[in-house]
Protein backbone atom coordinates (compact mmCIF):
# COMPACT_ATOMS: atom_id res chain seq x y z
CA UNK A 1 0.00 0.00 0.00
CA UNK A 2 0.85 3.71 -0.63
CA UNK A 3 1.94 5.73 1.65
CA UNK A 4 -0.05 8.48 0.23
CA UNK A 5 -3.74 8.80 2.18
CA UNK A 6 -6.94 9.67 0.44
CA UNK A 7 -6.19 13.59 1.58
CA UNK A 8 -3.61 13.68 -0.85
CA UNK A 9 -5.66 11.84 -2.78
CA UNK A 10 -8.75 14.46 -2.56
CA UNK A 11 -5.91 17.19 -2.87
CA UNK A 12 -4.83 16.07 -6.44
CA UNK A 13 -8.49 15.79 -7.50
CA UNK A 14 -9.81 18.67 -6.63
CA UNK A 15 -6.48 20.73 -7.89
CA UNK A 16 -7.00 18.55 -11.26
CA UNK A 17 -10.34 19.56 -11.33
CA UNK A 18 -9.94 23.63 -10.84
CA UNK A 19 -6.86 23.81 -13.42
CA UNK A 20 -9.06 23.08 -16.08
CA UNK A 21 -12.34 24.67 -14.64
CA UNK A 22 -14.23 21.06 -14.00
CA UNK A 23 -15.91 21.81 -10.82
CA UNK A 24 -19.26 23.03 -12.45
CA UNK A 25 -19.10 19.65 -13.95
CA UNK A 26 -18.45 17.79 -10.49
CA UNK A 27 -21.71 17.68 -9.41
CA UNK A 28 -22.89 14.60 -7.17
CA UNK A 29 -25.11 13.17 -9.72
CA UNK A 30 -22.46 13.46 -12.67
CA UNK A 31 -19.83 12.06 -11.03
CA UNK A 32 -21.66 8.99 -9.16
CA UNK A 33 -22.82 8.62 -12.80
CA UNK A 34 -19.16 8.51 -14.37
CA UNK A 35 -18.72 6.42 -11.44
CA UNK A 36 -21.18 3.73 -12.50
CA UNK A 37 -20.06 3.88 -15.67
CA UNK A 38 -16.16 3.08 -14.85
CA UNK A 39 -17.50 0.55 -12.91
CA UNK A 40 -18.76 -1.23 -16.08
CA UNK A 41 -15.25 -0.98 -17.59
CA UNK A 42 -14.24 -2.64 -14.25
CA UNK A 43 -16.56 -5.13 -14.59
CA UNK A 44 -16.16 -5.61 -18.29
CA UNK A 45 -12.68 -6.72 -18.24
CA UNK A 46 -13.60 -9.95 -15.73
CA UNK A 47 -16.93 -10.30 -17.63
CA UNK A 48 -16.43 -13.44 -19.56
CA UNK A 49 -13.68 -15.11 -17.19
CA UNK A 50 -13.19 -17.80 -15.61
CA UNK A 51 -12.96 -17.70 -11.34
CA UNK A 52 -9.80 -18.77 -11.97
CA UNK A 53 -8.61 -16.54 -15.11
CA UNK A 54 -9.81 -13.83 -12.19
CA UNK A 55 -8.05 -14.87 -9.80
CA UNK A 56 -4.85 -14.50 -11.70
CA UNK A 57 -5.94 -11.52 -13.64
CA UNK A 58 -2.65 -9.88 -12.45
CA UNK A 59 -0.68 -11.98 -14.02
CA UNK A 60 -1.17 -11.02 -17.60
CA UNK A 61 0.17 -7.53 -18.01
CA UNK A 62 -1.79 -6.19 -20.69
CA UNK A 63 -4.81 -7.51 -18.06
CA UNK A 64 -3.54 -5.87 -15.39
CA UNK A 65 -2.16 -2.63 -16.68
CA UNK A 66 -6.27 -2.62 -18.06
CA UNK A 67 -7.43 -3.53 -14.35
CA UNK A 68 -5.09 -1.01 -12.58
CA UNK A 69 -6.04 1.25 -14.87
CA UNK A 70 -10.28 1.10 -14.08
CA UNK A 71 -9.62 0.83 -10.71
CA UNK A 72 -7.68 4.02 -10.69
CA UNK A 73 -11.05 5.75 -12.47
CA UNK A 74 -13.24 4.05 -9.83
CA UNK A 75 -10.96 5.74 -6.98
CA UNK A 76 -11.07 9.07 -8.49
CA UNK A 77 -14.69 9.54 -9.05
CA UNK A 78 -15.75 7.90 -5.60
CA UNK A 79 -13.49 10.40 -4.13
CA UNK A 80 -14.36 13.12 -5.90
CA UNK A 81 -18.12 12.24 -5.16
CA UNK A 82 -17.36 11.79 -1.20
CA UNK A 83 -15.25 14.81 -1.59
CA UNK A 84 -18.19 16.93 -2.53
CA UNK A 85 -20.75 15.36 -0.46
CA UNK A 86 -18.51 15.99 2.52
CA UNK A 87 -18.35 12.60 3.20
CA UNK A 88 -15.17 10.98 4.94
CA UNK A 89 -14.74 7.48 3.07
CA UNK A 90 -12.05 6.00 5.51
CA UNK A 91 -14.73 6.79 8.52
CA UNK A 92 -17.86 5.43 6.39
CA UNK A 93 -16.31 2.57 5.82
CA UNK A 94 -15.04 2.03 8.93
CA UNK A 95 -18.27 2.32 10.02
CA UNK A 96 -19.78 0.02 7.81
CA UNK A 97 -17.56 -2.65 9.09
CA UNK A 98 -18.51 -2.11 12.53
CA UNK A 99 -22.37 -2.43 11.57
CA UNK A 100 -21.92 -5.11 9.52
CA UNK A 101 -19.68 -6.84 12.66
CA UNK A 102 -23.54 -6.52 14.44
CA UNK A 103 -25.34 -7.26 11.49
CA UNK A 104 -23.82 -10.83 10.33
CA UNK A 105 -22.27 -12.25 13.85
CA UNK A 106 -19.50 -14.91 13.57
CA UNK A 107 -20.50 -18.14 13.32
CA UNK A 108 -23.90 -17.54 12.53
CA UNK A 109 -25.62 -17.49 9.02
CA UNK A 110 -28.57 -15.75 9.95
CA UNK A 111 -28.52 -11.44 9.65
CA UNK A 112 -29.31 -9.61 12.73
CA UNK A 113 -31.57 -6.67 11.91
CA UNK A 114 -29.99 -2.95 12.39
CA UNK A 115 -32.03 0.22 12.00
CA UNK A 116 -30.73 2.54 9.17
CA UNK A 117 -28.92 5.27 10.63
CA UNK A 118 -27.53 3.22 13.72
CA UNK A 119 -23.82 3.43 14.54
């Protein structure tokens, strides 16, 4: 992993962004749109393999270049959209964790209810 954080991260977006006068453009639903739509490039590439040609996507470098590549789209625009939604990702997800800790208990295959908006 990087040493870099998602701050820097945010930092190079949004800089990115106001040198070429993008921000008008960055609105929530235009950018969880482009979102969606790099996730389909994503998802294209693994499409029509196998769980194992998957697995090992990596190995192939054209592959992999193509999958570092998409994921690096899917980062920018799901920062960008926390970014303006004022949303910190590392916490969210964080906290998603924890709720899903409650929500699907060790050992047990059975979900436990929790009420939207519980901590």
């Amino acid at each position: 992993m990087s040493q870099r954080d998602l701050v820097d991260l945010r930092d190079a977006l949004r800089a990115f962004a106001a040198a070429r006068d993008w921000d008008s453009y960055h609105t929530p639903k235009n950018l969880v749109m482009a979102l969606s739509a790099e996730v389909g490039e994503l998802t294209d590439l693994f499409q029509w393999l196998t769980p194992e040609e998957a697995r090992d996507a990596m190995k192939d470098p054209e592959l992999a270049w193509n999958v570092r590549d998409e994921l690096a789209d899917v980062m920018h625009y799901l920062t960008r959209l926390a970014d303006k939604l004022g949303v910190d990702l590392v916490e969210a997800a964080f906290a998603k964790i924890d709720r899903n800790e409650r929500r699907f208990p060790s050992g047990s295959l059975i979900p436990v209810p929790v009420e939207k908006g519980e901590q």
